[in-house]
Structures are given as C-alpha cells and as structure tokens.
PDB file of N, CA and C in Angstrom:
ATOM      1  N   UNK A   1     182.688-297.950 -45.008  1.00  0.00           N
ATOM      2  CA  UNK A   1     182.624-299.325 -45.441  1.00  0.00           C
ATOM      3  C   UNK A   1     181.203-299.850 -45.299  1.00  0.00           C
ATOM      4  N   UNK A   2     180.556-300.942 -46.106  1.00  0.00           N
ATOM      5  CA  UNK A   2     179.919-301.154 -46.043  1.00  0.00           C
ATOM      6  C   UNK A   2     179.510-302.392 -44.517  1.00  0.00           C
ATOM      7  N   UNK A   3     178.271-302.433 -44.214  1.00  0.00           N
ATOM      8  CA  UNK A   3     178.313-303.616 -42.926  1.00  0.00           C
ATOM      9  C   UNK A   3     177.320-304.281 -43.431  1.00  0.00           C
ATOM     10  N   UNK A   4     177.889-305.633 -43.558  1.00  0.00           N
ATOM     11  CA  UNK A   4     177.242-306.748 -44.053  1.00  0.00           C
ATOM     12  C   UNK A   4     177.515-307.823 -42.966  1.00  0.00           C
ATOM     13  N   UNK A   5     177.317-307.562 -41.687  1.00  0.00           N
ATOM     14  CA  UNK A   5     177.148-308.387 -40.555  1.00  0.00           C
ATOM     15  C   UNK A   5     175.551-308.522 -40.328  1.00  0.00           C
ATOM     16  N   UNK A   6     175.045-307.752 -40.669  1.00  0.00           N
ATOM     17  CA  UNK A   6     173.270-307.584 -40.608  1.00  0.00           C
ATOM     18  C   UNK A   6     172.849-308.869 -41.461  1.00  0.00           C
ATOM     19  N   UNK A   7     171.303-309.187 -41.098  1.00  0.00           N
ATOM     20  CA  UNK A   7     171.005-309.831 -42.058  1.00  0.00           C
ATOM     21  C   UNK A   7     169.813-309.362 -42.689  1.00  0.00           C
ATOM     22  N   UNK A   8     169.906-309.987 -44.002  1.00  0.00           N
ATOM     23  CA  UNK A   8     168.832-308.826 -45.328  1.00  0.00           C
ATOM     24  C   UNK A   8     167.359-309.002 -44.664  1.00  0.00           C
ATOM     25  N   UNK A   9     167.319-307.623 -45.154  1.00  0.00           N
ATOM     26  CA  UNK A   9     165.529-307.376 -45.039  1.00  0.00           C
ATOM     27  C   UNK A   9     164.868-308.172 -45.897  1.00  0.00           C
ATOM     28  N   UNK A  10     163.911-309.240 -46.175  1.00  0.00           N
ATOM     29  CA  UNK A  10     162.830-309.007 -47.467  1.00  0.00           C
ATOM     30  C   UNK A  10     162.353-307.769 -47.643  1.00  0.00           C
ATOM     31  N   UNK A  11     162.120-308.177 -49.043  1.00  0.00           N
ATOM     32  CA  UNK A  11     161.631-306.866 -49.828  1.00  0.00           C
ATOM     33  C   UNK A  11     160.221-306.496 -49.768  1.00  0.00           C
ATOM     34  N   UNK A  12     159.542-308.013 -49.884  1.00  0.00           N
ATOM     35  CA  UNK A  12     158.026-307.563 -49.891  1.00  0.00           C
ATOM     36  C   UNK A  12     157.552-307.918 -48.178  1.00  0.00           C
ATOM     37  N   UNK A  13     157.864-306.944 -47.301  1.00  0.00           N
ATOM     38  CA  UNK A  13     157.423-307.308 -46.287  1.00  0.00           C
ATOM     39  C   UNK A  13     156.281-306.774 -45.906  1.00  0.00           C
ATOM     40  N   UNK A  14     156.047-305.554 -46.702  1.00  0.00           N
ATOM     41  CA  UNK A  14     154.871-304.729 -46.604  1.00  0.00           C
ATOM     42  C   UNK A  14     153.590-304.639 -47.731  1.00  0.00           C
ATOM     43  N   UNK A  15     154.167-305.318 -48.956  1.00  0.00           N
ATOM     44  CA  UNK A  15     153.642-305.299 -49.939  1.00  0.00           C
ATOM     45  C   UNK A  15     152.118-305.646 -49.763  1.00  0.00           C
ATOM     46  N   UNK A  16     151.241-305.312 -50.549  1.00  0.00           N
ATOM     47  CA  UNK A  16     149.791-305.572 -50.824  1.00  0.00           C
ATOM     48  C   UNK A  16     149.658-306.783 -51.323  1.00  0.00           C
ATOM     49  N   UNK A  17     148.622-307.932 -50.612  1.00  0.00           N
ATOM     50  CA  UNK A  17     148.509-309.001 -50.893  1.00  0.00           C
ATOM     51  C   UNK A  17     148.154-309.199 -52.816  1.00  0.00           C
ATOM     52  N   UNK A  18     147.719-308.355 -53.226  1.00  0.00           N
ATOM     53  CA  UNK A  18     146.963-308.695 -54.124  1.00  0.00           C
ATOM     54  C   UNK A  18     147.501-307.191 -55.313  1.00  0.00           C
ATOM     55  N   UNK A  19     148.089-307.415 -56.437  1.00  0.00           N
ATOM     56  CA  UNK A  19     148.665-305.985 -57.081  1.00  0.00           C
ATOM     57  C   UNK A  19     146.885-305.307 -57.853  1.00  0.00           C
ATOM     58  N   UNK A  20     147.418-304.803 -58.254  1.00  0.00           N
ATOM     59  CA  UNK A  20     146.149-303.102 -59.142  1.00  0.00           C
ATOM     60  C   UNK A  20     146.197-304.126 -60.449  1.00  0.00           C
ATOM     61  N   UNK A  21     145.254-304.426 -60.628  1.00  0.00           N
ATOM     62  CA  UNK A  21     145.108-304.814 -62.887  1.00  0.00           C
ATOM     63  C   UNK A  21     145.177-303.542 -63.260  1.00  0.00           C
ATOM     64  N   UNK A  22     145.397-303.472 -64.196  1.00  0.00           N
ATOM     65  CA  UNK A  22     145.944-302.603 -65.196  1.00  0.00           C
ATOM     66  C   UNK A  22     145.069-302.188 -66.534  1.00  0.00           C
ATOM     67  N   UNK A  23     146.101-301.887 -67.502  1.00  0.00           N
ATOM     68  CA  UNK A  23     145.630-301.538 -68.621  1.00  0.00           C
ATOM     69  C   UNK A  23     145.676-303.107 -69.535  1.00  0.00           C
ATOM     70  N   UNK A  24     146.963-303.909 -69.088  1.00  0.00           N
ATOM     71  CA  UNK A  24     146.637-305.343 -70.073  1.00  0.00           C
ATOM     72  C   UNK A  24     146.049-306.525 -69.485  1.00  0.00           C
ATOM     73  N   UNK A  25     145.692-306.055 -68.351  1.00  0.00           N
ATOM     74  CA  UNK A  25     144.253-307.003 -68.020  1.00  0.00           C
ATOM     75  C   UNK A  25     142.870-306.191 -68.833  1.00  0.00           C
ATOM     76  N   UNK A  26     143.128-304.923 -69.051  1.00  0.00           N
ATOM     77  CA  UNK A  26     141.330-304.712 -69.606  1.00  0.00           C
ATOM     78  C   UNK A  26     141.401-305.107 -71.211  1.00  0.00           C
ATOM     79  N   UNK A  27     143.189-305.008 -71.573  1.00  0.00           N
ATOM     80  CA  UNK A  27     143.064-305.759 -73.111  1.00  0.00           C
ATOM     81  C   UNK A  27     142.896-307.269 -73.364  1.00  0.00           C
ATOM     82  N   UNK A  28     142.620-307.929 -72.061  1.00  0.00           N
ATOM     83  CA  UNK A  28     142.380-309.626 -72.500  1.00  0.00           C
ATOM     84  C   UNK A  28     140.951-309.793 -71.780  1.00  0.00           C
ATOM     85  N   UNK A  29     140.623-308.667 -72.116  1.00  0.00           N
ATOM     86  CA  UNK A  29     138.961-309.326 -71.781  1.00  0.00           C
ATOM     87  C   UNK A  29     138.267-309.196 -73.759  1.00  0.00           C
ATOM     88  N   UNK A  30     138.084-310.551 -73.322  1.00  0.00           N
ATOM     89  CA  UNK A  30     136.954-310.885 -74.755  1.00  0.00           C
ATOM     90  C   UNK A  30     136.191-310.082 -75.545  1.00  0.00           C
ATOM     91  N   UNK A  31     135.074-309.228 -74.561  1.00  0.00           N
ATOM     92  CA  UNK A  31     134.204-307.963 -75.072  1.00  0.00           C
ATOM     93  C   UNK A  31     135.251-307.039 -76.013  1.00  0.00           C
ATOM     94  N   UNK A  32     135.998-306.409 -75.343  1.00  0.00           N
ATOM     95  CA  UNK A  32     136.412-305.258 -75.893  1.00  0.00           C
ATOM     96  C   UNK A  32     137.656-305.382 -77.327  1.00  0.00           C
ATOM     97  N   UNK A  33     138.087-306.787 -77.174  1.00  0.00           N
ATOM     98  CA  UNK A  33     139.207-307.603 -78.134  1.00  0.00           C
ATOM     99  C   UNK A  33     137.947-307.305 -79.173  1.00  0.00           C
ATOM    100  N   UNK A  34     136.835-307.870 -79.433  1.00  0.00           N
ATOM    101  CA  UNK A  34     136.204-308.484 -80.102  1.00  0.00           C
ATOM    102  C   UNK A  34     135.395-306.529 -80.408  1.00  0.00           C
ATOM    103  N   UNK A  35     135.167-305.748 -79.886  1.00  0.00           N
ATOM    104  CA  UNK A  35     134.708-304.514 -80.062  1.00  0.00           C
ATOM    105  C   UNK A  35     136.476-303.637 -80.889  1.00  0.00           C
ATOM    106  N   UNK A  36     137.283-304.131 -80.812  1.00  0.00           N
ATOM    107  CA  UNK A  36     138.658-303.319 -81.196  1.00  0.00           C
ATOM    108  C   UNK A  36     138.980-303.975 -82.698  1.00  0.00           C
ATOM    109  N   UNK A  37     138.048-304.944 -82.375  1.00  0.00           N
ATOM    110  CA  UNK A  37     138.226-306.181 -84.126  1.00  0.00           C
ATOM    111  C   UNK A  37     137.219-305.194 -85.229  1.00  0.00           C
ATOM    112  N   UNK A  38     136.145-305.346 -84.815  1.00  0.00           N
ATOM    113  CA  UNK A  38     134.942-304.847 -85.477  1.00  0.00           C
ATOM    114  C   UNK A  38     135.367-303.070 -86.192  1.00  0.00           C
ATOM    115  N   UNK A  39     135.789-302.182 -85.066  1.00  0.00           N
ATOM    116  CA  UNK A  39     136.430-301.006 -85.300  1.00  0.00           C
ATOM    117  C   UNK A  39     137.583-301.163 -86.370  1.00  0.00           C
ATOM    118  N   UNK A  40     138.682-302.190 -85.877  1.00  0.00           N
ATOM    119  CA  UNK A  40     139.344-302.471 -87.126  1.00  0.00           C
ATOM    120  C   UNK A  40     139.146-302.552 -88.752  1.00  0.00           C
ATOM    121  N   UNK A  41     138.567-303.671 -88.494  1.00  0.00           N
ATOM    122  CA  UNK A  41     137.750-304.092 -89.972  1.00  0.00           C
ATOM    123  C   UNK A  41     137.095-302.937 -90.612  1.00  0.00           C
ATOM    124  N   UNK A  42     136.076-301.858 -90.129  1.00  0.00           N
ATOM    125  CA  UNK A  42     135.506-301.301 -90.214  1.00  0.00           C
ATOM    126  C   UNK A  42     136.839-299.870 -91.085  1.00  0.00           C
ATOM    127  N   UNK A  43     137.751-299.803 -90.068  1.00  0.00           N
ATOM    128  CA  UNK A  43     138.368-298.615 -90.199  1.00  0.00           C
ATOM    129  C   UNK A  43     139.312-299.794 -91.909  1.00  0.00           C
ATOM    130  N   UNK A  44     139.697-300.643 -92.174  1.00  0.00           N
ATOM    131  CA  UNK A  44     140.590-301.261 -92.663  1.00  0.00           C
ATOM    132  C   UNK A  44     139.757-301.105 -94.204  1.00  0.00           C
ATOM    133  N   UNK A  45     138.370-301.631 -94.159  1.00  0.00           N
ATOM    134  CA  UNK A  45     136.960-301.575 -95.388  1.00  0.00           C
ATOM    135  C   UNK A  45     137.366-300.240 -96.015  1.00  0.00           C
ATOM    136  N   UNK A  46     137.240-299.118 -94.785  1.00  0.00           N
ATOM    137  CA  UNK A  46     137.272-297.987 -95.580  1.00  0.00           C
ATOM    138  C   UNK A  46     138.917-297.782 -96.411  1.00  0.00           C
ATOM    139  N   UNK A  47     139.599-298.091 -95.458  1.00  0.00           N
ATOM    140  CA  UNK A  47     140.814-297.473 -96.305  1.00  0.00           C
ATOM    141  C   UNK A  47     141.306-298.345 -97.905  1.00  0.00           C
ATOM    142  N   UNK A  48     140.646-299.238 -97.591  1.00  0.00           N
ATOM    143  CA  UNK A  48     140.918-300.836 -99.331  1.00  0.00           C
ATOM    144  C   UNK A  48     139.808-299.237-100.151  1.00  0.00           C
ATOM    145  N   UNK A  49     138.623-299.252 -99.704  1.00  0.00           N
ATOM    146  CA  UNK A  49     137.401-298.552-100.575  1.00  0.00           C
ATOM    147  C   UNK A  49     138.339-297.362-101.186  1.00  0.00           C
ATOM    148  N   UNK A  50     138.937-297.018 -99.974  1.00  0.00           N
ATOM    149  CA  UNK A  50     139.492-295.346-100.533  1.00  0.00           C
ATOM    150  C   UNK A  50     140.399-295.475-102.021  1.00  0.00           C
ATOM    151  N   UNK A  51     141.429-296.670-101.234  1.00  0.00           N
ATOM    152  CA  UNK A  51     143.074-296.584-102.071  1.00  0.00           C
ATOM    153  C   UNK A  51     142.163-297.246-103.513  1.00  0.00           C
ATOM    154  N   UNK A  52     141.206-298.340-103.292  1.00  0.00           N
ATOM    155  CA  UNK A  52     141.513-299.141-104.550  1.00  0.00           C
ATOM    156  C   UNK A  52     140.328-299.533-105.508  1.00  0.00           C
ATOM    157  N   UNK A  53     139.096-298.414-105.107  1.00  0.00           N
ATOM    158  CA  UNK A  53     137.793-298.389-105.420  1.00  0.00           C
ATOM    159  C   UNK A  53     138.205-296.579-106.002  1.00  0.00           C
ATOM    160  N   UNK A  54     137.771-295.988-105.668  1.00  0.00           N
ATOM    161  CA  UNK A  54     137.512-294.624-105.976  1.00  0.00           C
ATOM    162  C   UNK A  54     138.962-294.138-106.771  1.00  0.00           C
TER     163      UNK A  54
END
C-alpha cells in the first residue's frame, strides 16, 4: 500500500538557481536573426533566378 502519512518533498530542492540557455535563446539574439535573413534572401534570389529567369 501506498503511505501517504509523510509529507511531500519539493521538487526543486536541489535545483540550480539559474537554468543552461539553450539553443532558443541563441535564436532571439538580433545578430544572427538578422545574419539567417540575409542567407535567406540570398538563398530565396537564387531559387526565383533559377525557376523563373533561365
């Protein structure tokens, strides 16, 4: 049986004040939004040139 006379642990009792950033904190930095735009456009120019020029 289960014993539920105890009382609950918290969960974060050990936890790290502060968590790890990640991968979608380095996608809301400005620089690289604005470097993933430029690549875009760039890659997007060529493919209009390909399909609807040549």
């Amino acid at each position: 049986m289960l014993d539920t006379s105890r009382e609950p642990v918290p969960a974060a009792t050990d936890a790290p004040a502060e968590e790890p950033r990640g991968c979608l904190f380095a996608l809301s930095q400005p620089p690289l939004m604005i470097f993933l735009g430029v690549i875009g456009c760039l890659l997007m120019m060529a493919a209009v040139h390909d399909l609807f020029v040549l």
